[in-house]
Protein backbone atom coordinates (compact mmCIF):
# COMPACT_ATOMS: atom_id res chain seq x y z
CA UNK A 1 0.00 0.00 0.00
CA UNK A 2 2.77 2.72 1.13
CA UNK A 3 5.31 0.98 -2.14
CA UNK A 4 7.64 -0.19 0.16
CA UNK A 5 6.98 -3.95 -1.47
CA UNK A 6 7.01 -3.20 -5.61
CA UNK A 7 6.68 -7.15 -6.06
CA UNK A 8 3.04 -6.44 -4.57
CA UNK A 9 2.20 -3.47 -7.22
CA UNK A 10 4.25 -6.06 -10.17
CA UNK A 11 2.27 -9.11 -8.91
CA UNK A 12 -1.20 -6.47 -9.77
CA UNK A 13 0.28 -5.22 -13.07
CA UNK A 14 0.94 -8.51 -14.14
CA UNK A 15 -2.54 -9.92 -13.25
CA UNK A 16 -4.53 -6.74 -14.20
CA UNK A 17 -2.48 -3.89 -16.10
CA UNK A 18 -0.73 -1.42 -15.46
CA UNK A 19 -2.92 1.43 -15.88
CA UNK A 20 -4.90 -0.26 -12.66
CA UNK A 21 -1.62 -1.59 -10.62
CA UNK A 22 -1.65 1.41 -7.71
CA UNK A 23 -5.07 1.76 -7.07
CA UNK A 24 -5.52 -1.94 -7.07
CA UNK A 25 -3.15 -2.27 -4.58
CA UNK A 26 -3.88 1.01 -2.12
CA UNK A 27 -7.41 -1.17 -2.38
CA UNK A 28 -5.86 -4.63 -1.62
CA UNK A 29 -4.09 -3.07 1.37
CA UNK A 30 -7.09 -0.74 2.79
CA UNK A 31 -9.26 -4.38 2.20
CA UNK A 32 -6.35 -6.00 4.61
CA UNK A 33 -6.96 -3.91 6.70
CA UNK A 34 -10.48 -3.70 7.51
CA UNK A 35 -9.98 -7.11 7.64
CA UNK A 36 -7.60 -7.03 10.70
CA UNK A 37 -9.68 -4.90 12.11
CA UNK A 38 -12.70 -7.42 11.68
CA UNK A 39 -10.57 -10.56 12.91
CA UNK A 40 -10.02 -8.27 16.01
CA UNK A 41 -13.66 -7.30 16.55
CA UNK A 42 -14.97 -11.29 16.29
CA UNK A 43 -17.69 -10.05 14.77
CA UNK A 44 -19.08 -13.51 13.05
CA UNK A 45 -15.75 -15.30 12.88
CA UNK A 46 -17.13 -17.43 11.34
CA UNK A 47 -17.70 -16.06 8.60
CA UNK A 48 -14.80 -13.94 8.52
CA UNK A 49 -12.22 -17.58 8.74
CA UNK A 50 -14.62 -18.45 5.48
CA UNK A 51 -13.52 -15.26 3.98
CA UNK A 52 -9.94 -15.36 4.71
CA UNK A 53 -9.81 -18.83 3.56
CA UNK A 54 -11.71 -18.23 0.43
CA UNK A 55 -9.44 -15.12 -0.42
CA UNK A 56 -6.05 -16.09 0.63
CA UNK A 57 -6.96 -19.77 -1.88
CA UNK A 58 -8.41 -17.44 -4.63
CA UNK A 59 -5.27 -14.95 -4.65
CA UNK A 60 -2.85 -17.75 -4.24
CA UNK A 61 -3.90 -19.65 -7.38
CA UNK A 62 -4.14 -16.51 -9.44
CA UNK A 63 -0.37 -16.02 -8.56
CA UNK A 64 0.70 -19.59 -8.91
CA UNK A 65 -0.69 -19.84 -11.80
CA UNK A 66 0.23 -16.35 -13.56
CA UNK A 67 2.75 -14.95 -11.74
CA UNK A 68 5.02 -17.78 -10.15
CA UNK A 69 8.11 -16.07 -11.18
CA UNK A 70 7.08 -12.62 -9.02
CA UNK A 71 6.44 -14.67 -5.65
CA UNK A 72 8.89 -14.23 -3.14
CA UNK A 73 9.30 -18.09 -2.53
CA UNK A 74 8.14 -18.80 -6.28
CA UNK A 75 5.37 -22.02 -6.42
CA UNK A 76 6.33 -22.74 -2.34
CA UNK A 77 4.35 -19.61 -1.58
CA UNK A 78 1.13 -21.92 -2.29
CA UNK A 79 2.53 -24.29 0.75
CA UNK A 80 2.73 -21.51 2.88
CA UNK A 81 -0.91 -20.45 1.72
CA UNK A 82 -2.01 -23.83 2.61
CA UNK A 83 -0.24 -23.90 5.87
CA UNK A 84 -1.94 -20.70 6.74
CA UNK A 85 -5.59 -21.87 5.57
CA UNK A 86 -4.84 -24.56 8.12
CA UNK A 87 -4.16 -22.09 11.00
CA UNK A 88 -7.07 -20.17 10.64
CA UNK A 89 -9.49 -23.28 9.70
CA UNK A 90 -7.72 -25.15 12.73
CA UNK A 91 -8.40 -22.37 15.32
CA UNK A 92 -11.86 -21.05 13.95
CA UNK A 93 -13.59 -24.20 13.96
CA UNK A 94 -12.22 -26.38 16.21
CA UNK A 95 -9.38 -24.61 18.99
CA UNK A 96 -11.70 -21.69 19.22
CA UNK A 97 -15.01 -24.49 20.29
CA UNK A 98 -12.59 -26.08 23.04
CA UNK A 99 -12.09 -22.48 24.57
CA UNK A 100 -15.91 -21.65 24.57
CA UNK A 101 -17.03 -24.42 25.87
């Protein structure tokens, strides 16, 4: 969002164009973080794991599949994605039930 990452703003360009790179990503980054801000508030969590997972899948095939060359760990970024979906599926829908309960 503040261009201190250009692979971020590339990773856009390639995906989307040019012409739409910066505003795409000053979106992406005010989307993250309403999003933090919403994990914080556990407001329907839910919900909210179903969205992370859904994006953070979506955004890493996208990139896997055009843009493998721009990731920082190149196709291993996907196993990092998929070690992530696992955290926030893991603690959403089953640690979070042990705490409640």
């Amino acid at each position: 969002m503040f261009d201190l990452v250009p692979r971020h703003q590339q990773i856009v360009a390639s995906i989307l164009g040019d012409h739409y790179a910066r505003p795409l990503t000053i979106l992406i980054g005010i989307s993250e973080i309403i999003m933090t801000v919403w994990i914080l508030s556990r407001y329907k969590s839910k919900l909210n794991a179903i969205a992370q997972i859904t994006i953070i899948a979506t955004m890493n095939a996208l990139e896997f599949i055009l843009v493998p060359d721009l990731l920082l760990w190149g196709k291993f970024n996907s196993l990092f994605a998929l070690l992530l979906i696992v955290v926030i599926y893991l603690n959403e829908f089953h640690l979070n039930k042990k705490l409640i309960n």
